[in-house]
Protein backbone atom coordinates (compact mmCIF):
# COMPACT_ATOMS: atom_id res chain seq x y z
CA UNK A 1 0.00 0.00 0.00
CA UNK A 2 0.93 3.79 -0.32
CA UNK A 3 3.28 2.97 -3.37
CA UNK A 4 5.00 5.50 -5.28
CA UNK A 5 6.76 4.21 -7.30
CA UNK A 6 7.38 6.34 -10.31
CA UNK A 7 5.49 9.49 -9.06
CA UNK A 8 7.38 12.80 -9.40
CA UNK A 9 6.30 15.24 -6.51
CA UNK A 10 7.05 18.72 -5.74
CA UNK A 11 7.13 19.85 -1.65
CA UNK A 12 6.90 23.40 -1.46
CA UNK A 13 8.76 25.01 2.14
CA UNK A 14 10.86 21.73 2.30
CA UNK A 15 13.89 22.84 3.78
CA UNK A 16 12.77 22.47 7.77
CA UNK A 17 9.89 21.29 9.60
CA UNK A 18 7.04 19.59 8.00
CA UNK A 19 8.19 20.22 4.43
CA UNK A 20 11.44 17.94 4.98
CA UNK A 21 8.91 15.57 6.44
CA UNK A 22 6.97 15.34 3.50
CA UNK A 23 9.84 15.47 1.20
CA UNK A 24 11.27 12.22 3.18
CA UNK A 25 8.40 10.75 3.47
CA UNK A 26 7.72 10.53 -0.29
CA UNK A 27 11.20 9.69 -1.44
CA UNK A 28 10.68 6.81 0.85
CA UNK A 29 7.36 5.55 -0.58
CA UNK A 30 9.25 5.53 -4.47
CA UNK A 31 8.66 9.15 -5.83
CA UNK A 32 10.95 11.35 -7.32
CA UNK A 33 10.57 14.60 -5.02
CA UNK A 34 11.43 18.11 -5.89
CA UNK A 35 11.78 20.32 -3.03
CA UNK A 36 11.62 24.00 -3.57
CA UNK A 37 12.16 26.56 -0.82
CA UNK A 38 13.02 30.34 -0.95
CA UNK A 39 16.52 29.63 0.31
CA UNK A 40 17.71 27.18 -1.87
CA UNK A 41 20.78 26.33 0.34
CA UNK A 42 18.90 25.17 3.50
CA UNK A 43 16.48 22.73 1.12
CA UNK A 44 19.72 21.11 -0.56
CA UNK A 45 20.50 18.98 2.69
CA UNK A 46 17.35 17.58 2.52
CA UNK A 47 17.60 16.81 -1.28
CA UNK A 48 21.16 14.71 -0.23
CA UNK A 49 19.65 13.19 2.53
CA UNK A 50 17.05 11.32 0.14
CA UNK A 51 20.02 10.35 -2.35
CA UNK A 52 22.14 9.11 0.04
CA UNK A 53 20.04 6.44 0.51
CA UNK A 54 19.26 5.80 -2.97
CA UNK A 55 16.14 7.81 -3.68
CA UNK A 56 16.00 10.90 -6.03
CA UNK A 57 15.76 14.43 -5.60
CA UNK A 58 16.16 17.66 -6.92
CA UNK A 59 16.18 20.98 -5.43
CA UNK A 60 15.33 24.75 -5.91
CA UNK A 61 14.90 28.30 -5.21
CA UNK A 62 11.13 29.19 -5.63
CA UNK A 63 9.53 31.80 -4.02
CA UNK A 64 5.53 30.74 -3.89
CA UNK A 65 4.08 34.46 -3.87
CA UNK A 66 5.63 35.40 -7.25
CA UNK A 67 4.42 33.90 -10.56
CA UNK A 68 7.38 33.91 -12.43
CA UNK A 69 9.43 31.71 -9.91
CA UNK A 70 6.92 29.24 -9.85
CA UNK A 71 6.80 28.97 -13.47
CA UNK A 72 10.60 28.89 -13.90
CA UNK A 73 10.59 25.84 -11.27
CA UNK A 74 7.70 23.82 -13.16
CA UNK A 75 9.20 24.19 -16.40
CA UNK A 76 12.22 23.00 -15.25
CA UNK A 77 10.67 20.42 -13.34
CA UNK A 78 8.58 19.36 -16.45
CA UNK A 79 11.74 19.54 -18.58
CA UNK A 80 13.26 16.80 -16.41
CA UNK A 81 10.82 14.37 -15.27
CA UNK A 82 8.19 15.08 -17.96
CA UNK A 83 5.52 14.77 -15.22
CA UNK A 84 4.61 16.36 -12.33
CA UNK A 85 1.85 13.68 -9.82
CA UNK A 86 1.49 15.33 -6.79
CA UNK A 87 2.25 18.70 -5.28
CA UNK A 88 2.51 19.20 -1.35
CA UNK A 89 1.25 22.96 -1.45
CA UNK A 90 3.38 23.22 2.16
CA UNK A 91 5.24 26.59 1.80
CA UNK A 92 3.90 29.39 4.65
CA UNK A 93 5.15 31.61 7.38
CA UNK A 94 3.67 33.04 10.79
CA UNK A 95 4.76 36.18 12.12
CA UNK A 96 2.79 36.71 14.88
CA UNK A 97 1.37 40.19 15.48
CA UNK A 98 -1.68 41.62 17.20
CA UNK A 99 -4.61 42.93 14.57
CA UNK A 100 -4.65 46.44 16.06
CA UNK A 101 -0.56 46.64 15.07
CA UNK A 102 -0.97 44.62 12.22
CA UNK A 103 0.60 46.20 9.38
CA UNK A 104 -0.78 46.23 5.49
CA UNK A 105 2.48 45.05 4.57
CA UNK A 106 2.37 42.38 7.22
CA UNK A 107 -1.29 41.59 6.06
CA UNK A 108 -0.17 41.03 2.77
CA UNK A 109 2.76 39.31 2.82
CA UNK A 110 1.53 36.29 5.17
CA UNK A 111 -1.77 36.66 2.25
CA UNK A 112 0.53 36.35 -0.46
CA UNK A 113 2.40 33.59 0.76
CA UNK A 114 0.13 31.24 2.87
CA UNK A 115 -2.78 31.75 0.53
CA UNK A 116 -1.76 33.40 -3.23
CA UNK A 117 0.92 30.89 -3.27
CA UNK A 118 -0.56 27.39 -2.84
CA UNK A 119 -3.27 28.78 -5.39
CA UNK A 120 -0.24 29.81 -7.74
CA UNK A 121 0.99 26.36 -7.52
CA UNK A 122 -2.09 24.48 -7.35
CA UNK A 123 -2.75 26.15 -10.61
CA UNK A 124 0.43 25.60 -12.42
CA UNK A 125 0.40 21.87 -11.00
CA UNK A 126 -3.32 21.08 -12.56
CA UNK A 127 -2.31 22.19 -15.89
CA UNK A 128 0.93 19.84 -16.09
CA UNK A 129 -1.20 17.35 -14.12
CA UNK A 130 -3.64 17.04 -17.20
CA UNK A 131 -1.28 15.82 -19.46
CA UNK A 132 0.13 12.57 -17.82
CA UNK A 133 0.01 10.15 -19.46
CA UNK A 134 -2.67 8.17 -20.19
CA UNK A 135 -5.38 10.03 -19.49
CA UNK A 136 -4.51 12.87 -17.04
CA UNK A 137 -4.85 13.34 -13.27
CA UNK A 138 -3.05 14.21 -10.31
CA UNK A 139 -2.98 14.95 -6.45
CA UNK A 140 -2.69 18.02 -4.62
CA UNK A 141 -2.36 18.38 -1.09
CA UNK A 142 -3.07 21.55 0.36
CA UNK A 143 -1.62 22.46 4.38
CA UNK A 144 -3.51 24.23 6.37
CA UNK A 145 -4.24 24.27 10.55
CA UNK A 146 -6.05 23.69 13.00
CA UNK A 147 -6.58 27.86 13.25
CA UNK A 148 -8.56 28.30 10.30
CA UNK A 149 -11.67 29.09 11.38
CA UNK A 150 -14.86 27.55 11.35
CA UNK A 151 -13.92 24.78 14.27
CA UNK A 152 -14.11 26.98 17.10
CA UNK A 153 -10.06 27.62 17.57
CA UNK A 154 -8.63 30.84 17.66
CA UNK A 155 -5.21 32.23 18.25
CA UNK A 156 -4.40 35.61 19.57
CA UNK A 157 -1.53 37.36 17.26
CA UNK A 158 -2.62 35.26 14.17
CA UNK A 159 -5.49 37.27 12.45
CA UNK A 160 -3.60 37.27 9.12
CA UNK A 161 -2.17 33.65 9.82
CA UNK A 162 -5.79 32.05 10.11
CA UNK A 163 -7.76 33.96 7.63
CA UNK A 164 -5.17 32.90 4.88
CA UNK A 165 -5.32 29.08 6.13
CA UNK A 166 -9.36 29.07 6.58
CA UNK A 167 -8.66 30.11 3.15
CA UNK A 168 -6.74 27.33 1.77
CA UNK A 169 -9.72 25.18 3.34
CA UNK A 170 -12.55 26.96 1.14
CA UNK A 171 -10.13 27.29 -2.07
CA UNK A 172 -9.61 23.42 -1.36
CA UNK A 173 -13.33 22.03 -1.30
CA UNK A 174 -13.74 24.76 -4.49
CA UNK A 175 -10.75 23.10 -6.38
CA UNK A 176 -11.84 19.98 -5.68
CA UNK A 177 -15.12 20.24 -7.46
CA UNK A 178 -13.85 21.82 -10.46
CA UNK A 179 -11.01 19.63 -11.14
CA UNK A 180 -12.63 16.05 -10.29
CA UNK A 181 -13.63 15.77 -14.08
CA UNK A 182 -9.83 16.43 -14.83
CA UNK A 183 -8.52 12.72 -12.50
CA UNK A 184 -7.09 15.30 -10.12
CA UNK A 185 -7.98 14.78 -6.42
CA UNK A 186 -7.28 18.30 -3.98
CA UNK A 187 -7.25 17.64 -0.26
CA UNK A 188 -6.67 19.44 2.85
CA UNK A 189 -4.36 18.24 5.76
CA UNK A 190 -4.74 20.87 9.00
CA UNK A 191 -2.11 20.15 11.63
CA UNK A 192 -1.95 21.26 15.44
CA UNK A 193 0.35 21.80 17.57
CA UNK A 194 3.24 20.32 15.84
CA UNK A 195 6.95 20.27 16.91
CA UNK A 196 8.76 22.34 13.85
CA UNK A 197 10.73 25.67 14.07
CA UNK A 198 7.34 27.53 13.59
CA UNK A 199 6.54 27.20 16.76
CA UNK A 200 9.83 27.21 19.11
CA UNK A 201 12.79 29.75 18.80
CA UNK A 202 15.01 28.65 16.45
CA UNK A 203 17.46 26.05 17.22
CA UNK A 204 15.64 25.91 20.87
CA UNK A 205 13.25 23.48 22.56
CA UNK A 206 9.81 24.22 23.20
CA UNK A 207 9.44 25.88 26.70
CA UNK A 208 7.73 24.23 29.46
CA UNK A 209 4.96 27.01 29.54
CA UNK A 210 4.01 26.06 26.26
CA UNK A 211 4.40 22.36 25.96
CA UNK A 212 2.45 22.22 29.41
CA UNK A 213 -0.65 24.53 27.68
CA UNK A 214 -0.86 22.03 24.94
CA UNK A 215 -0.88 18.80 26.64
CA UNK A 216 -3.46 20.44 28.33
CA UNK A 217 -5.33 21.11 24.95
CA UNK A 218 -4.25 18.15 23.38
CA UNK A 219 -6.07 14.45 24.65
CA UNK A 220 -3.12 12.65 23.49
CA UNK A 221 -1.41 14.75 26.07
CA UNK A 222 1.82 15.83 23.78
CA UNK A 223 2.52 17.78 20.56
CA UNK A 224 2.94 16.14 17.06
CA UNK A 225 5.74 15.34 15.11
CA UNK A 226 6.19 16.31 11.71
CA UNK A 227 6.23 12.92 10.49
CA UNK A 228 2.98 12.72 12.02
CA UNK A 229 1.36 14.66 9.39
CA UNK A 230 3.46 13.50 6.46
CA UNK A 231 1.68 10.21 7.08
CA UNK A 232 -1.57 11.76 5.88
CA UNK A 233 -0.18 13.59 3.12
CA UNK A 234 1.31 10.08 1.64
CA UNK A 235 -2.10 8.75 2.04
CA UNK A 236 -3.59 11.52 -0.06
CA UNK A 237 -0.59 11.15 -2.46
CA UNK A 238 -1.27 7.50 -2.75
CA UNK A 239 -3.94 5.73 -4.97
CA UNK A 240 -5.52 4.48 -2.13
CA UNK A 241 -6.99 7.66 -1.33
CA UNK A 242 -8.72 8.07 -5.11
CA UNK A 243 -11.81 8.26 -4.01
CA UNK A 244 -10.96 11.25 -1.65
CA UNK A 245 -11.03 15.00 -2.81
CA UNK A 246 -12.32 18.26 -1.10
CA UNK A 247 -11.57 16.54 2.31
CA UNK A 248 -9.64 18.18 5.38
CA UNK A 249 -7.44 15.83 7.30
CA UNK A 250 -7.39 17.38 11.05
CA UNK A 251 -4.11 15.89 12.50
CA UNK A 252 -3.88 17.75 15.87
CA UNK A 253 -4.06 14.28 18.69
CA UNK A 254 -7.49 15.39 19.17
CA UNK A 255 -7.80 19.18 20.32
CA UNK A 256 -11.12 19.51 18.45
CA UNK A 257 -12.75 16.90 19.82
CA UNK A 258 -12.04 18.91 23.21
């Protein structure tokens, strides 16, 4: 089950965190994985851990909020592999900020990334994803969170960070519908608390203040692990999931069933 063998997937924001997750992940089921991060030196580890032990991978500089990168990186990709099966639309930032300080720029450029940019890609990935060979079809997998609305979770300091993934959510059902005719399934995995640089200092553990108010929140009683959620994005990826599209996948050890 959960083969890959063959499939050529792109991992937006793979360089740390849940993107390397989902990059590893992948390369261990069979595909070919392309990671693409806007710092193309941090994301290269990652591609040479996956061919040091025999997968493949390639690696590049993409930033997700501008057009033209994305388009230079599918080309190439599509120049290479001929192919593209599945994107991981993972790429997204959190800076947080309260709304009355927020600024426009701020507003926008969490927008622009978390939201503008999985659409970006999501678009350039159907198109390519309609010519496979033999008849078309595809998987995208969208990230989004827990705080996106809708499921009674909010966050203080994340107005912009939460309206742009309860976005990804309603763009993903929308997707869904109009590209089911096309083979190409579009899902939705929202995470919780999960242990990535996102949500500790950099290069620091969680403290205990905060790991003790989420095994509070959190039934299972402790925070996820990245590989955690890259299990549910290689079931979406896989063919067992083909009769799955415009779903969200809440992996979060039950804090909405709180």
């Amino acid at each position: 089950m959960f083969d890959l063998t063959g499939k050529v997937a792109l991992v937006t924001g793979g360089r740390r965190g849940m993107g390397k997750a989902h990059a590893l992940a992948l390369a261990k089921q069979g595909a070919k994985v392309v990671i693409t991060d806007i710092d193309q030196k941090e994301c290269a580890p990652v591609a040479g851990e996956i061919t040091s032990t025999g997968g493949y991978a390639r690696c590049y500089q993409m930033d997700v909020s501008k057009r033209a990168d994305i388009d230079r990186v599918f080309d190439e990709v599509i120049k290479e592999f001929g192919r593209l099966d599945i994107l991981v639309n993972n790429a997204g930032i959190f800076e947080s900020k309260p709304a009355l300080e927020m600024s426009e720029e701020e507003w926008d450029r969490t927008i622009d990334t978390n939201l503008k940019g999985q659409f970006l890609c999501a678009q350039r990935a159907a198109k390519e994803m309609t010519k496979n060979p033999p008849a078309g079809g595809g998987r995208i997998i969208n990230i989004s969170s827990i705080a996106s609305g809708g499921v009674g979770i909010g966050f203080a300091g994340a107005t912009h960070y939460a309206a742009s993934k309860g976005g990804i959510i309603g763009m993903t059902e929308t997707l869904a519908a109009e590209w089911a005719p096309l083979g190409i399934t579009v899902n939705c995995v929202a995470p919780g608390a999960i242990d990535t640089p996102m949500v500790r200092a950099p290069g620091e553990q969680l403290s205990q203040e905060i790991e003790a108010e989420i095994k509070a929140r959190v039934p299972l009683g402790r925070i996820g692990r990245p590989e955690e959620v890259s299990a549910a994005v290689i079931f979406l990826a896989s063919e067992e999931s083909s009769y799955v599209t415009g779903a969200t996948l809440y992996v979060d050890g039950g804090w909405l069933a709180m």
